[in-house]
N, C-alpha and C. Protein backbone atom coordinates (compact mmCIF):
# COMPACT_ATOMS: atom_id res chain seq x y z
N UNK A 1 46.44 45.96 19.15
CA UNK A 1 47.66 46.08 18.39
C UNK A 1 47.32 46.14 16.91
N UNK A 2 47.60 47.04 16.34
CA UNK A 2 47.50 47.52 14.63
C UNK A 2 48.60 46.48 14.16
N UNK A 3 48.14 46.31 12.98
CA UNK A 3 49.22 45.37 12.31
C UNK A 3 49.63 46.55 11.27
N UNK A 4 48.93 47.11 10.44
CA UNK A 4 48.83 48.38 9.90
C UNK A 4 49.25 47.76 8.27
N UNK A 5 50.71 47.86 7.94
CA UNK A 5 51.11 47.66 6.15
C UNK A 5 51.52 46.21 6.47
N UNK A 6 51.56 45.58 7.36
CA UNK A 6 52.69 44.10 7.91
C UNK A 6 51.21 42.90 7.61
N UNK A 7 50.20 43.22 7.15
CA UNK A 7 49.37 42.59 6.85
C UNK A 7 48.95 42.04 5.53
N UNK A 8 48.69 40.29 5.76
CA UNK A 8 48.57 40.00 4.08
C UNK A 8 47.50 40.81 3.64
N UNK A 9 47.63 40.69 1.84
CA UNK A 9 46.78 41.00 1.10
C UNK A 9 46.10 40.11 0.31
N UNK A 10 44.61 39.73 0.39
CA UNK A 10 44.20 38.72 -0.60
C UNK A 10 43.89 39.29 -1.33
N UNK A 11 43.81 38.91 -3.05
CA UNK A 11 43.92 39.77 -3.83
C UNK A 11 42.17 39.02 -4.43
N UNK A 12 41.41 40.12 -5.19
CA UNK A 12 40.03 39.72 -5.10
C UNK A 12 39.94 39.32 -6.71
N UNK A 13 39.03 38.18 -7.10
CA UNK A 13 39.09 37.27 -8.43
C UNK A 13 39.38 38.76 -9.88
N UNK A 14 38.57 39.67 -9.40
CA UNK A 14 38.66 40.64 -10.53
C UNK A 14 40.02 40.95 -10.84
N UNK A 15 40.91 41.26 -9.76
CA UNK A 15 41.99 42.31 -9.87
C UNK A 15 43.24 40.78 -10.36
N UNK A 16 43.09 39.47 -10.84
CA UNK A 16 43.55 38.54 -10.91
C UNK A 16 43.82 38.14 -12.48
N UNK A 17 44.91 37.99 -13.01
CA UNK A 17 44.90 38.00 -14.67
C UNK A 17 45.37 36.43 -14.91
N UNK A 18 44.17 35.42 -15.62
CA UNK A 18 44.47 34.57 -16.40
C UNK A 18 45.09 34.17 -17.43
N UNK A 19 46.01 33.39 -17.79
CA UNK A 19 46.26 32.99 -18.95
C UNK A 19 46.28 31.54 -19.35
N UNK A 20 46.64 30.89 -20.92
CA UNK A 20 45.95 29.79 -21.25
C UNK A 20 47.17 29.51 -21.06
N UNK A 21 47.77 28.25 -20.96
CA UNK A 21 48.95 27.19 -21.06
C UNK A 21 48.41 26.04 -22.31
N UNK A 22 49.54 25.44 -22.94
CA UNK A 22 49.09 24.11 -23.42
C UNK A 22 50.85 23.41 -23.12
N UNK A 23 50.37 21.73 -22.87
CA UNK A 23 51.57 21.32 -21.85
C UNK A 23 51.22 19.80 -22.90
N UNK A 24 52.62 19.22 -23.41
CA UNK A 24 52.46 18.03 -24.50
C UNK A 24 52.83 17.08 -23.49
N UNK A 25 52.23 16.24 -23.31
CA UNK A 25 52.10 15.17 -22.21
C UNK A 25 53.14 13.64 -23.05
N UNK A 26 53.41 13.83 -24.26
CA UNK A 26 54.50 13.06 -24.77
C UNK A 26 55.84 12.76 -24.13
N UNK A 27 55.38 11.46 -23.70
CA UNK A 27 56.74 10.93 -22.95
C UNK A 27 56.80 11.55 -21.67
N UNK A 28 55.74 12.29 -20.69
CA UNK A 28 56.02 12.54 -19.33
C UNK A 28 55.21 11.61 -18.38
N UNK A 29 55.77 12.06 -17.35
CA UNK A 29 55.10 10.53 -16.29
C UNK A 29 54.05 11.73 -15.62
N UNK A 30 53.53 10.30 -15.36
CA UNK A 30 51.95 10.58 -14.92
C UNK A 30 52.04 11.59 -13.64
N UNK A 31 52.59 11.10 -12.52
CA UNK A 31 52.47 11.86 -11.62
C UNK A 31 53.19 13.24 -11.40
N UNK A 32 53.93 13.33 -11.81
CA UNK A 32 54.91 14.42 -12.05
C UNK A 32 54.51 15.51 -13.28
N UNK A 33 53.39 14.95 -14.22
CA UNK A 33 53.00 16.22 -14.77
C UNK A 33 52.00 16.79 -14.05
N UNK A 34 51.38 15.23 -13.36
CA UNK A 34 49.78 16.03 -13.05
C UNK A 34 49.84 16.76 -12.12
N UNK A 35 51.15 16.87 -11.05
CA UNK A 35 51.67 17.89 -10.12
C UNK A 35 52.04 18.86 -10.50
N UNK A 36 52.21 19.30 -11.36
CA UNK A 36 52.90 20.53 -12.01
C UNK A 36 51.74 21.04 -12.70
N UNK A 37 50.97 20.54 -13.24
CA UNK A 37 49.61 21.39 -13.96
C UNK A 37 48.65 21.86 -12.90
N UNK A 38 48.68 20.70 -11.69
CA UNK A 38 47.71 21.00 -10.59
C UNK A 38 48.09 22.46 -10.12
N UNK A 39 49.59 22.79 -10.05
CA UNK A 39 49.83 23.35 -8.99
C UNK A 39 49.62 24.89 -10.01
N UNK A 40 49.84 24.68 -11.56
CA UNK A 40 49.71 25.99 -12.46
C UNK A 40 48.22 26.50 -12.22
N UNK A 41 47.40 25.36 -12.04
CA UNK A 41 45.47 25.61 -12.54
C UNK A 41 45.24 26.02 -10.58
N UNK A 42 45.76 25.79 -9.54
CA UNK A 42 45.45 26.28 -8.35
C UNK A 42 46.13 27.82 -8.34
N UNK A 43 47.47 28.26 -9.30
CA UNK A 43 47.96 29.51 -8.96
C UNK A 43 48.72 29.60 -8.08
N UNK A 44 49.40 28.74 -7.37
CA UNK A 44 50.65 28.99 -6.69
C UNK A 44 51.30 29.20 -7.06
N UNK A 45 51.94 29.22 -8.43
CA UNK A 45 53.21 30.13 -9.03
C UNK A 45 53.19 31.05 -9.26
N UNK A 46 51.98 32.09 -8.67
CA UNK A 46 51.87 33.28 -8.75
C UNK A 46 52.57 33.81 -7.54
N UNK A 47 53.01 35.08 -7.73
CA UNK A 47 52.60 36.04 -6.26
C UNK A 47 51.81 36.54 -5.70
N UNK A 48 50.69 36.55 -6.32
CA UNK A 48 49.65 37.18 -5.91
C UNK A 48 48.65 35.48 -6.01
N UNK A 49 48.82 34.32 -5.48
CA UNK A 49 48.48 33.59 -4.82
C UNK A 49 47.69 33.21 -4.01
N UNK A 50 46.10 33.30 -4.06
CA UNK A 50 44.79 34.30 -2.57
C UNK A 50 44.36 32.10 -2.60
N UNK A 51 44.29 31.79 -1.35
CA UNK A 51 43.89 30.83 -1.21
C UNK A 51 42.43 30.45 -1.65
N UNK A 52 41.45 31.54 -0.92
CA UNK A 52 40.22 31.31 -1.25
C UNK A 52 39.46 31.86 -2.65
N UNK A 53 40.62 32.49 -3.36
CA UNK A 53 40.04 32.75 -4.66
C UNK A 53 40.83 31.92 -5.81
N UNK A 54 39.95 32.00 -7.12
CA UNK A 54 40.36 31.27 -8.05
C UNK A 54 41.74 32.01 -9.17
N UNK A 55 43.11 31.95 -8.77
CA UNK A 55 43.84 32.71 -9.15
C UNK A 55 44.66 32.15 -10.09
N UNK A 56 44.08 30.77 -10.59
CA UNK A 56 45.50 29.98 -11.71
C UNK A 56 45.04 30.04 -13.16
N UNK A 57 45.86 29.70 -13.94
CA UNK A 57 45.58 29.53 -15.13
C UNK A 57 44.98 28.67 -15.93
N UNK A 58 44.67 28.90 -17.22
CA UNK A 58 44.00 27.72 -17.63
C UNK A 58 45.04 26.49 -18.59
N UNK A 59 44.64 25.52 -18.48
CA UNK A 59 45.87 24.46 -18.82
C UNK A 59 44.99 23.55 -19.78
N UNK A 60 45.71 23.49 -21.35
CA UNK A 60 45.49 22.73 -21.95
C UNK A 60 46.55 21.36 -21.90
N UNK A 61 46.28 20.36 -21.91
CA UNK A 61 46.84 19.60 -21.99
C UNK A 61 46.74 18.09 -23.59
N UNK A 62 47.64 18.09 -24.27
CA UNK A 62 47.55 17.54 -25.57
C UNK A 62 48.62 16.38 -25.88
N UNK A 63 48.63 14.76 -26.25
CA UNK A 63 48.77 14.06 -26.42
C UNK A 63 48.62 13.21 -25.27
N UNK A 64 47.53 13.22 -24.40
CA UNK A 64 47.09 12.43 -23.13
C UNK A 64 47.25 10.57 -23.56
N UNK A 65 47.40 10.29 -24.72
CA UNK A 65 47.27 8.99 -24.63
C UNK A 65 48.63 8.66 -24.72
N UNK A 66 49.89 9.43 -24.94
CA UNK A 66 51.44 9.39 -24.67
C UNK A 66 52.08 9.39 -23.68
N UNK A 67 50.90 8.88 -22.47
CA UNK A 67 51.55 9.22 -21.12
C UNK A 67 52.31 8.31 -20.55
N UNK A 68 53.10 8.46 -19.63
CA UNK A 68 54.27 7.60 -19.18
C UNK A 68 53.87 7.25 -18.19
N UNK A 69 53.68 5.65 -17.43
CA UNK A 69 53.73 5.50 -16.05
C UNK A 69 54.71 4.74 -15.84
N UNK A 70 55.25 4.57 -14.70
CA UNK A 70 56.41 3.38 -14.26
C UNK A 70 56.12 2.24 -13.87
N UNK A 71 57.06 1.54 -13.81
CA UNK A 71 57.11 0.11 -13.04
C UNK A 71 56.06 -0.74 -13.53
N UNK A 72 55.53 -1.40 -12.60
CA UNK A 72 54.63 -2.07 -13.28
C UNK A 72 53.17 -1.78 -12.58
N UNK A 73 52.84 -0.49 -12.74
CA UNK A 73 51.42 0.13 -12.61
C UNK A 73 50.48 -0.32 -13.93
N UNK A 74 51.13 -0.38 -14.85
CA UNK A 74 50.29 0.02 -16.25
C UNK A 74 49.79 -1.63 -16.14
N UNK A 75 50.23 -2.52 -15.25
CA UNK A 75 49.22 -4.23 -15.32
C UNK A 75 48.51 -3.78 -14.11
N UNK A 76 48.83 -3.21 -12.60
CA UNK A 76 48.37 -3.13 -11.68
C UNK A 76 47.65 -2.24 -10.97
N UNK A 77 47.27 -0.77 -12.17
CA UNK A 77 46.94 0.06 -11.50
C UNK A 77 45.78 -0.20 -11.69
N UNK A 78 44.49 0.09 -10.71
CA UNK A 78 42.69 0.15 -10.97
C UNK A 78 42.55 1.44 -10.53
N UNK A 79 41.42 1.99 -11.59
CA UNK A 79 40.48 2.76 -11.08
C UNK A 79 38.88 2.54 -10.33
N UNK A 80 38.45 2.74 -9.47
CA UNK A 80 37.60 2.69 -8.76
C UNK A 80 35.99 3.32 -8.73
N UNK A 81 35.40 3.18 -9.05
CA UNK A 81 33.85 4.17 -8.83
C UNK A 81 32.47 3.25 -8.39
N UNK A 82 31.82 4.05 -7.69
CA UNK A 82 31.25 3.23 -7.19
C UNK A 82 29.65 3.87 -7.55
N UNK A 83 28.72 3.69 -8.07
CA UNK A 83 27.51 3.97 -8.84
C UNK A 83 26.19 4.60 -8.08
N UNK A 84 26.46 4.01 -6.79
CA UNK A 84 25.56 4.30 -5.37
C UNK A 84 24.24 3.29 -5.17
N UNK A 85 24.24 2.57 -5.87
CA UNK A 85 23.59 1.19 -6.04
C UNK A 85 24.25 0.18 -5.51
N UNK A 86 23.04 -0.54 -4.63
CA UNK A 86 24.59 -1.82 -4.00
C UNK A 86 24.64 -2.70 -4.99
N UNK A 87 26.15 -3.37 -5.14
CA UNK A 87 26.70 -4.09 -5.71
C UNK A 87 27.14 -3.32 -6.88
N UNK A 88 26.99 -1.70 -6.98
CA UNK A 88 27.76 -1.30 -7.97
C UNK A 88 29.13 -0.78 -7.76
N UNK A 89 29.38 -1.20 -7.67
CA UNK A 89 31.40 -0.80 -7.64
C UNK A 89 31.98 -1.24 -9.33
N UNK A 90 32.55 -0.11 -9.33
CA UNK A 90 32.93 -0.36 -11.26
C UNK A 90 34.61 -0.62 -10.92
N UNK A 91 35.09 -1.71 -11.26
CA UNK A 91 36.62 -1.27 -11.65
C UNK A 91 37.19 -1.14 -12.55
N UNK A 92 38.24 -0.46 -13.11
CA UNK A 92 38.44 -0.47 -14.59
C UNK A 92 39.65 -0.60 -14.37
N UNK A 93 40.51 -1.14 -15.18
CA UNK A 93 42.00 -1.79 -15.35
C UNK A 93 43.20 -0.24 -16.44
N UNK A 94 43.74 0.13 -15.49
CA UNK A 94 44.99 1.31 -16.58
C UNK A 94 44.79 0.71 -18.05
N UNK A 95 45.21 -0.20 -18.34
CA UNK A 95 45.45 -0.44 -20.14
C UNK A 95 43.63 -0.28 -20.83
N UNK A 96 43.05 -0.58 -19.85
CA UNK A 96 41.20 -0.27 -20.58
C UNK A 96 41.23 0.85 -20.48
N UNK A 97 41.22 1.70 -19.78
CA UNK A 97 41.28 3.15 -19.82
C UNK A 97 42.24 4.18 -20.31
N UNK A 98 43.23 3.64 -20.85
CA UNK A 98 44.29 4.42 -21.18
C UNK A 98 43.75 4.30 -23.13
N UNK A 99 43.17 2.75 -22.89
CA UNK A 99 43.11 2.68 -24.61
C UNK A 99 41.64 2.95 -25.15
N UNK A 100 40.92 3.12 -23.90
CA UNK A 100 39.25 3.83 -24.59
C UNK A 100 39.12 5.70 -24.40
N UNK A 101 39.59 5.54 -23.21
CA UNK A 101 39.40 7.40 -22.81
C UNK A 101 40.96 7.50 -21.96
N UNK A 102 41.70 7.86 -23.00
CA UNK A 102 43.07 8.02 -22.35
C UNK A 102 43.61 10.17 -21.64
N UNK A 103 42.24 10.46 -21.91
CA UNK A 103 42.61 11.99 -21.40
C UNK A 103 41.95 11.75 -19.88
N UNK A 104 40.76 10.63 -19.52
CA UNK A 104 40.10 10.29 -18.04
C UNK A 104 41.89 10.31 -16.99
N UNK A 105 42.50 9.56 -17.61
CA UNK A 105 43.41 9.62 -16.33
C UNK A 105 44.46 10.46 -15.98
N UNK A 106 44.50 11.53 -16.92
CA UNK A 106 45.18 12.86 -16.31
C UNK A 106 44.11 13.44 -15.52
N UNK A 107 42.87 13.62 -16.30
CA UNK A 107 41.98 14.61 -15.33
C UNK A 107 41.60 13.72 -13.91
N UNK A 108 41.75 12.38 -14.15
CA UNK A 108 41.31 11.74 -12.38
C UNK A 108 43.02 12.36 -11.57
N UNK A 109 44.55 12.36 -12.32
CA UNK A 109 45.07 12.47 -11.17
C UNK A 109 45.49 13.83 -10.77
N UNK A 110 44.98 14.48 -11.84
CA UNK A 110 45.12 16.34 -11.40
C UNK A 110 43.99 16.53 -10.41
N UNK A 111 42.43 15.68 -10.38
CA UNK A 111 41.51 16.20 -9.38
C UNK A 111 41.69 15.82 -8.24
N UNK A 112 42.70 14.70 -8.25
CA UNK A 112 43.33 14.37 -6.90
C UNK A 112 43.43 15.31 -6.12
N UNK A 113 44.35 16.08 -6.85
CA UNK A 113 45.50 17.12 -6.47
C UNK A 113 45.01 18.41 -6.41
N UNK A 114 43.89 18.70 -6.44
CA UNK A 114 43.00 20.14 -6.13
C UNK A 114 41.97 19.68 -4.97
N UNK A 115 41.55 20.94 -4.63
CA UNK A 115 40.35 20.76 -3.47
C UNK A 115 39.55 20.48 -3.74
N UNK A 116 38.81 19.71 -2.92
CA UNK A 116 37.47 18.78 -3.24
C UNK A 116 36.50 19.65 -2.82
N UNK A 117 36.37 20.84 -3.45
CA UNK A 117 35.18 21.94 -2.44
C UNK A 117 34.15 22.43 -3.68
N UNK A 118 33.82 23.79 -3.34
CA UNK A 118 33.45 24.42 -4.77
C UNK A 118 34.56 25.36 -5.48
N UNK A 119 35.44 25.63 -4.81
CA UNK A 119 36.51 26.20 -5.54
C UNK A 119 37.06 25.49 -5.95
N UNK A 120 37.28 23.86 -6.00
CA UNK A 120 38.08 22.98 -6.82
C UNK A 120 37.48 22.65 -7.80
N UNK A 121 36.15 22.95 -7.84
CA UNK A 121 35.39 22.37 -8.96
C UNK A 121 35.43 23.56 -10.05
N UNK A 122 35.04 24.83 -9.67
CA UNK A 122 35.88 25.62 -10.13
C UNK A 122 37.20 25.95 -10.93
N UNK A 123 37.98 25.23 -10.15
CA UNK A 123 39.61 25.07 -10.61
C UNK A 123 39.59 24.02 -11.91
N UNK A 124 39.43 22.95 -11.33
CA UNK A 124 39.24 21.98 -12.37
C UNK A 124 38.68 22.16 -13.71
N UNK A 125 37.38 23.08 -13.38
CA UNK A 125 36.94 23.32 -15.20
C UNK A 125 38.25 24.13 -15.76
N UNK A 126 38.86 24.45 -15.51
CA UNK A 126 40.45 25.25 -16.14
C UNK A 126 41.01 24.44 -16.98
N UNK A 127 40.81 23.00 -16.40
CA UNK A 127 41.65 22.03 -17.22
C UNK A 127 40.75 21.61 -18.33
N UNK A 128 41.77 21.35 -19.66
CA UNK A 128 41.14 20.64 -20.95
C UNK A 128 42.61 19.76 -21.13
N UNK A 129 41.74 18.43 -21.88
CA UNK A 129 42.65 17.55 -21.69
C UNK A 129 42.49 16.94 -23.29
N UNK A 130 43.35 16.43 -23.94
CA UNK A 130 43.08 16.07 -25.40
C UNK A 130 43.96 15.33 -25.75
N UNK A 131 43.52 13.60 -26.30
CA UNK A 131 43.84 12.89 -26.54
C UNK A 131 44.71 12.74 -27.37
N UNK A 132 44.83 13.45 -28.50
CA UNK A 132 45.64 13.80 -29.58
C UNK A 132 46.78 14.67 -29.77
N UNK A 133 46.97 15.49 -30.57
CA UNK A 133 48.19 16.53 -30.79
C UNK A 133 47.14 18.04 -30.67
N UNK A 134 45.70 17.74 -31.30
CA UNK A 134 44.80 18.90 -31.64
C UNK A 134 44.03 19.68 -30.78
N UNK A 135 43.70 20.50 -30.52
CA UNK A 135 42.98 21.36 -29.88
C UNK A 135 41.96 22.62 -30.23
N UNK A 136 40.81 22.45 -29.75
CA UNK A 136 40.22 23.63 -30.30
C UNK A 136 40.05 25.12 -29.64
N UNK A 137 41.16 25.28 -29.19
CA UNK A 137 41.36 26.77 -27.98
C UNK A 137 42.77 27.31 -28.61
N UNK A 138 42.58 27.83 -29.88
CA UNK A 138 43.76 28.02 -30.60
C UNK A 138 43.27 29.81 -30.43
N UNK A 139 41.91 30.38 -30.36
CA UNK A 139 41.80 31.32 -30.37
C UNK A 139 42.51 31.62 -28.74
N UNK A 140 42.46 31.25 -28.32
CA UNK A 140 43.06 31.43 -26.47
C UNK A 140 44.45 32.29 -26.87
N UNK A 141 45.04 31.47 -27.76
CA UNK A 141 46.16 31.93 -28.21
C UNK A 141 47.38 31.30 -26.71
N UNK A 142 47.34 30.27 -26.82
CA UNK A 142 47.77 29.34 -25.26
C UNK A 142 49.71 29.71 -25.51
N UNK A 143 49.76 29.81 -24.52
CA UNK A 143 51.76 29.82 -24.24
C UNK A 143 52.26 28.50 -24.42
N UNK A 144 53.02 27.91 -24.69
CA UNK A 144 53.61 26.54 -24.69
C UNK A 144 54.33 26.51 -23.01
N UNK A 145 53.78 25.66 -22.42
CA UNK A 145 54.57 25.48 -21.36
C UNK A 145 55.06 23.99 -21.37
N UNK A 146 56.39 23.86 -20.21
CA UNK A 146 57.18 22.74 -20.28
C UNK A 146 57.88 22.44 -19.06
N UNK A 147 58.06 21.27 -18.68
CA UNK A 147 58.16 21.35 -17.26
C UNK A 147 59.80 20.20 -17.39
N UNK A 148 60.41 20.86 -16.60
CA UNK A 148 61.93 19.71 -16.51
C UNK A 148 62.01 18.49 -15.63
């Protein structure tokens, strides 16, 4: 049985057009941006959407240390790593990490949210994350994006 024109099309990395985003993380909550950037830097808001190729955009992200979490995560949340040495397990506490490297915890919960393969690693270098208002990808000439 021919499937013939009724057949998807994956569309191949060349024939695929990037663009830069920058997204102000002032006053948005944590999980709800990092879902919305994940899902811009994987390319599902495209139509032309190819699972196994790298089809999203690139996403700046700027005032990472303005980020919003709820409830009472910001006393209770830990981050976890473990060194591969026994007895090395690192934990680090949200308010230590938010106030030494406060762009680490967008990029830990956007890598959540991509594939753990070589195309996520892939994906992931898309993302830049910046602690401040400033950025140095001004030549990119980035779109302002904004999420409701």
């Amino acid at each position: 049985m021919a499937f013939g024109d009724k057949s998807t099309y994956f569309f191949k990395q060349s024939e695929l057009e990037q663009k830069w985003f920058v997204v102000d993380a002032n006053g948005q909550t944590l999980g709800r941006l990092a879902t919305q950037v994940a899902r811009i830097l994987r390319g599902k808001h495209k139509p032309t959407f190819t699972p196994n190729a790298d089809a999203g955009d690139f996403v700046i992200i700027v005032n990472a240390e303005k980020i919003r979490i709820t409830g009472k995560r910001a006393e209770l949340k830990e981050y976890f790593h473990y060194t591969g040495y026994p007895g090395g397990a690192v934990f680090a506490k949200y308010k230590d990490v938010i106030k030494n490297h406060p762009e680490r915890i967008l990029e830990h919960a956007v890598r959540g949210m991509i594939p753990h393969t070589r195309l996520g690693r892939k994906i992931f270098s898309k993302l830049k994350v910046y602690a401040g208002p400033v950025h140095p990808h001004e030549s990119q000439q980035p779109a302002p994006l904004s999420f409701n």
